[in-house]
N, C-alpha and C. Protein backbone atom coordinates (compact mmCIF):
# COMPACT_ATOMS: atom_id res chain seq x y z
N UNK A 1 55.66 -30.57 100.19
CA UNK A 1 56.40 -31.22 99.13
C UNK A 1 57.83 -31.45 99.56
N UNK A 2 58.40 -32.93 98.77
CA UNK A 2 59.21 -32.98 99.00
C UNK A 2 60.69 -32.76 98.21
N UNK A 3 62.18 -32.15 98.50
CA UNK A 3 62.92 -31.80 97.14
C UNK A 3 63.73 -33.03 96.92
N UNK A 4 63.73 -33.76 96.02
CA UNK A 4 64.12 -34.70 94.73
C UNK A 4 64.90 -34.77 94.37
N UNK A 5 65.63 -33.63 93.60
CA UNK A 5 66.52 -33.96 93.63
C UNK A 5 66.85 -32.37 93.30
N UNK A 6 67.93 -31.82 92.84
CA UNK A 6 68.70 -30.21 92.26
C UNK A 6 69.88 -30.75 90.80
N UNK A 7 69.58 -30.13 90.62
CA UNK A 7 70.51 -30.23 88.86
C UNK A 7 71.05 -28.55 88.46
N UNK A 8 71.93 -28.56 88.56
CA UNK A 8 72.97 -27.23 87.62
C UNK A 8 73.80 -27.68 86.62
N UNK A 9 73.41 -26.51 85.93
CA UNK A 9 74.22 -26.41 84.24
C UNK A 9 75.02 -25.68 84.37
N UNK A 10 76.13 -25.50 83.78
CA UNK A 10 77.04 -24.30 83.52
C UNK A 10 76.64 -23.66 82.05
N UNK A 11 76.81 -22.88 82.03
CA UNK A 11 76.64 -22.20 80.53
C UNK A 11 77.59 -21.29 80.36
N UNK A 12 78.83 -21.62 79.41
CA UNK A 12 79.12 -20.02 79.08
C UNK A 12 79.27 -19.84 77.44
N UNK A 13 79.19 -18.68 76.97
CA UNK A 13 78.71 -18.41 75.71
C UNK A 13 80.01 -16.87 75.07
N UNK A 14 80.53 -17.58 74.23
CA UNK A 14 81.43 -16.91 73.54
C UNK A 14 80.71 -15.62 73.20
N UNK A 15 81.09 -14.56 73.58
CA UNK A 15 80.30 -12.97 72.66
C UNK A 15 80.80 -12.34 71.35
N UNK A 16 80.47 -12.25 71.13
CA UNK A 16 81.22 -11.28 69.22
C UNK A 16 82.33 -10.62 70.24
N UNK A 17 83.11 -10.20 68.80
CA UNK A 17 84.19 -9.68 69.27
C UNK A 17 83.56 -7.73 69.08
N UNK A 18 83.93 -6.90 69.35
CA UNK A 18 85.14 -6.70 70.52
C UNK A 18 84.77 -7.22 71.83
N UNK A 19 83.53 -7.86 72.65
CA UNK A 19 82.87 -8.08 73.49
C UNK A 19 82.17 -7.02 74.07
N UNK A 20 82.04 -7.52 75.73
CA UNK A 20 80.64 -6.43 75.95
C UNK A 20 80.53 -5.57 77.08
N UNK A 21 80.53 -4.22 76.99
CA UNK A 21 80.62 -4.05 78.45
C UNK A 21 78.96 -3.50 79.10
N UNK A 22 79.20 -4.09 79.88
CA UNK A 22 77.77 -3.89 80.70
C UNK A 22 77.86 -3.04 82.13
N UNK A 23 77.01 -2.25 82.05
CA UNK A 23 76.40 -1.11 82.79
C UNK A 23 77.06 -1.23 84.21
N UNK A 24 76.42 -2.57 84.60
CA UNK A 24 76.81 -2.16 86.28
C UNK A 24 78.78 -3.02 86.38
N UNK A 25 79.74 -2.73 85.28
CA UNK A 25 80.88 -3.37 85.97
C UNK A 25 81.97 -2.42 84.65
N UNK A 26 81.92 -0.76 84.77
CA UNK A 26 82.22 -0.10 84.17
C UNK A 26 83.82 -0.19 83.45
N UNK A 27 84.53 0.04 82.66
CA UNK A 27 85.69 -0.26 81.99
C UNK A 27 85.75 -1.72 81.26
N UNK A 28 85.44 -2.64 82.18
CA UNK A 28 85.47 -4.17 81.55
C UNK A 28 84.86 -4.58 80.45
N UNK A 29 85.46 -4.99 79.78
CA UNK A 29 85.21 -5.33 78.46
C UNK A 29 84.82 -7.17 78.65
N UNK A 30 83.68 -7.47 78.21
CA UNK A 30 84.14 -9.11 78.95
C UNK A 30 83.71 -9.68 77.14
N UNK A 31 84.37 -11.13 77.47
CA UNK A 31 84.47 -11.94 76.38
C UNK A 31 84.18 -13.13 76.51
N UNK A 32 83.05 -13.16 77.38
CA UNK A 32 82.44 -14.64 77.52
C UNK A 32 81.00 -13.93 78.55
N UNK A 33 80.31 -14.75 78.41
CA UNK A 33 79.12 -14.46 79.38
C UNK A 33 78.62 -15.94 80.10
N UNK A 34 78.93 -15.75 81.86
CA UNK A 34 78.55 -17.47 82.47
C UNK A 34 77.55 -17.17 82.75
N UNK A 35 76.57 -18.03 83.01
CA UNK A 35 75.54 -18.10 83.48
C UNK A 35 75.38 -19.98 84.05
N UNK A 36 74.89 -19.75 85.25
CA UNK A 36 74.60 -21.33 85.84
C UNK A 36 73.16 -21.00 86.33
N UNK A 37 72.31 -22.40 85.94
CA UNK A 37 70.83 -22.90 85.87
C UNK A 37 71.13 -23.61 87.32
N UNK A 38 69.81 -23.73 87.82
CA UNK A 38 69.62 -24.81 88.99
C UNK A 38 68.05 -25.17 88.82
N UNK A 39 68.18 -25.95 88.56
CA UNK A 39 66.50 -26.65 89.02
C UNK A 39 66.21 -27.41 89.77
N UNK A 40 65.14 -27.04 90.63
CA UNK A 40 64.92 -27.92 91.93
C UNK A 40 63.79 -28.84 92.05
N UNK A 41 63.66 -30.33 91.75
CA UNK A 41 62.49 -30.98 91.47
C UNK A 41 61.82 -31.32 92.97
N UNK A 42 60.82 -31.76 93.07
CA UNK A 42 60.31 -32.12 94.27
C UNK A 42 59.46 -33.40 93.65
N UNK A 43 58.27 -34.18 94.86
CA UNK A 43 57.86 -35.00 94.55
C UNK A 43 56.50 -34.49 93.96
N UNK A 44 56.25 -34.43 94.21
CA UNK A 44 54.56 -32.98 93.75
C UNK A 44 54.88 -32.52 92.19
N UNK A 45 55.60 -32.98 91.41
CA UNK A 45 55.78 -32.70 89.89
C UNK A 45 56.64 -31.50 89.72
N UNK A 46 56.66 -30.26 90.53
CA UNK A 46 56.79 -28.91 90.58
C UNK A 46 58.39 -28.95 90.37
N UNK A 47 58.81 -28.52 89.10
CA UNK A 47 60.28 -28.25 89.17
C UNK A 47 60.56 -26.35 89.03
N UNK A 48 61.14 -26.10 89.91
CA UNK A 48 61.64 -24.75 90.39
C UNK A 48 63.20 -24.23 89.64
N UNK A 49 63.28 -23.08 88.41
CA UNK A 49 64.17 -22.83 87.88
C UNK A 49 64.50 -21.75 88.52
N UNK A 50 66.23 -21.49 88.21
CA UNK A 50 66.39 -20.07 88.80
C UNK A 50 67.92 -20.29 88.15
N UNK A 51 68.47 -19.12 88.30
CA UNK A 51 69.80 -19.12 87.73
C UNK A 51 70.55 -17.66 88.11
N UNK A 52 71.91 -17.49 88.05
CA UNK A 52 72.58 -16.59 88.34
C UNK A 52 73.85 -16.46 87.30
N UNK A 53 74.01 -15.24 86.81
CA UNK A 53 75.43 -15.06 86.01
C UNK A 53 76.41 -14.67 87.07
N UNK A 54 77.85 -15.64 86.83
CA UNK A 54 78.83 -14.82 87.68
C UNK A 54 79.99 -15.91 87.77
N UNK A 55 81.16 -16.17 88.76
CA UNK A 55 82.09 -16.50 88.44
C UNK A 55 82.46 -17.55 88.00
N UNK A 56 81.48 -18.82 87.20
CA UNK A 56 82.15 -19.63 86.17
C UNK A 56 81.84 -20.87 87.28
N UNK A 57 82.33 -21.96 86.72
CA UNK A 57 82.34 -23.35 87.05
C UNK A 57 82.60 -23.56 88.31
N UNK A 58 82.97 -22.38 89.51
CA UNK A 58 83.17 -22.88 90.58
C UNK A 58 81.39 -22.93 91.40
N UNK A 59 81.06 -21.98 90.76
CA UNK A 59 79.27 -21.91 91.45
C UNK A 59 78.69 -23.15 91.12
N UNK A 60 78.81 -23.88 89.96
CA UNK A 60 78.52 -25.34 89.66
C UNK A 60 78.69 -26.18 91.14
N UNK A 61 80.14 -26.10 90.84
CA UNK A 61 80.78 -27.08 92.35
C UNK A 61 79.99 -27.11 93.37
N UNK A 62 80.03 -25.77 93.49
CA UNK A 62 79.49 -25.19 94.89
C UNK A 62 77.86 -25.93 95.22
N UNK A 63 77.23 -25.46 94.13
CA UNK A 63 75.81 -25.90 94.21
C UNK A 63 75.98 -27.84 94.23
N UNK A 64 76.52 -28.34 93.42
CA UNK A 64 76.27 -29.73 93.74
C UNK A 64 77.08 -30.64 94.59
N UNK A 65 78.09 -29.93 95.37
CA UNK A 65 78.72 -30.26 96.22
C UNK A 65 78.09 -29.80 98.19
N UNK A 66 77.46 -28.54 97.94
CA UNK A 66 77.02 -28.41 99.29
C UNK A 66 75.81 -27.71 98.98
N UNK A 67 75.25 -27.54 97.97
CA UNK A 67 73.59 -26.92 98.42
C UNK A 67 72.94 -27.89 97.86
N UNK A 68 73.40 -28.87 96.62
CA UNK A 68 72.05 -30.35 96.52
C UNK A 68 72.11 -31.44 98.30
N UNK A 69 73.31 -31.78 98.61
CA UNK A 69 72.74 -32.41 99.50
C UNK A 69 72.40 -32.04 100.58
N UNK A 70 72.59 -30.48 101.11
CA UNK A 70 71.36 -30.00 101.86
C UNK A 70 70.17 -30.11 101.80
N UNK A 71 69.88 -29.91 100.46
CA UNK A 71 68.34 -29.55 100.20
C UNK A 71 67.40 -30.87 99.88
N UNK A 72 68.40 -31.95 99.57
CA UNK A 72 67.88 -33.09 99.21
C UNK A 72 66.87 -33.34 100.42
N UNK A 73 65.48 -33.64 100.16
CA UNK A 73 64.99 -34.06 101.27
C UNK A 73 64.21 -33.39 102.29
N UNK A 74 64.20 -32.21 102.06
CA UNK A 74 64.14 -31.26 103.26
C UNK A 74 62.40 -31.33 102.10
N UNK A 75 61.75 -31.10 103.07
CA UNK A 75 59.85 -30.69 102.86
C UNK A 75 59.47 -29.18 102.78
N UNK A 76 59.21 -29.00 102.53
CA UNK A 76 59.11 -26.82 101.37
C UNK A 76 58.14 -27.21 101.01
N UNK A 77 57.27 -26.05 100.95
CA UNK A 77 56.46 -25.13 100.56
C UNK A 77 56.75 -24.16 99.19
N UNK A 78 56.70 -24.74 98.08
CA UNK A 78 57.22 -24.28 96.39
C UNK A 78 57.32 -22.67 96.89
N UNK A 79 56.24 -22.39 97.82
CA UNK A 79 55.90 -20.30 97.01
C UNK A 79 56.77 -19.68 98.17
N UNK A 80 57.42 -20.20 99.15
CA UNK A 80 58.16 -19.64 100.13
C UNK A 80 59.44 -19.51 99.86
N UNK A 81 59.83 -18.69 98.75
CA UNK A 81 60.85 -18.76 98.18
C UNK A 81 61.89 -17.90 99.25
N UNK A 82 61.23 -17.26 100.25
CA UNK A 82 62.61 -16.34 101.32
C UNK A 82 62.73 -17.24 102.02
N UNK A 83 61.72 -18.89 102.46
CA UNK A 83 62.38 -19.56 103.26
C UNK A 83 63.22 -20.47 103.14
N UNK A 84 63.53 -20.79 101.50
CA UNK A 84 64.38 -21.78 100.80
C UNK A 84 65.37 -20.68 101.24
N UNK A 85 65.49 -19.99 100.49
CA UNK A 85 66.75 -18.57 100.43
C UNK A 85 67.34 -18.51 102.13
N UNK A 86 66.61 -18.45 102.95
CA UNK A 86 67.38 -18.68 103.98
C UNK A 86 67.97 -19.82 104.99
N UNK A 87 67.38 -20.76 103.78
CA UNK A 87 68.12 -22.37 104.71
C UNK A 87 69.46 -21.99 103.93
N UNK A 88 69.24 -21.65 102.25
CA UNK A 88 70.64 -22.05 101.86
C UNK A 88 71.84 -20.93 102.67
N UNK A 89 71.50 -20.46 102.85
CA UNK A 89 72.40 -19.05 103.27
C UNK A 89 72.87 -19.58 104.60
């Protein structure tokens, strides 16, 4: 198969107040939660989701500035997900 094209969202989502602190980043109190989507279409119908929380609108950039037009094009195998993982790397 071939990849089609890649699409990322940014997401970030206001939390109640006082906000939230979570387990693995101890003292911090945070007041927003990012999260960015990527989906990877191919020609074979198969669209591939995945996503990561973490530093905000620059991972956007990042992904559609240098990992869509890497990947644009390149022929994969959907279930070899350590060999996608190590082109992008």
């Amino acid at each position: 198969m071939k990849i089609t094209d890649v699409k990322s969202s940014y997401l970030e989502v206001t939390l109640p107040k006082p906000g939230l602190q979570v387990a693995w980043d101890p003292g911090v109190i945070r007041k927003f939660y990012r999260y960015t989507v990527v989906q990877v279409f191919t020609d074979g119908g198969i669209v591939g989701i995945g996503g990561i929380s973490g530093p905000g609108k620059e991972l956007k950039v990042t992904i559609d500035s240098y990992v869509k037009p890497y990947l644009l094009g390149q022929v994969v195998d959907p279930f070899s997900v350590e060999k996608l993982s190590k082109m992008i790397h």
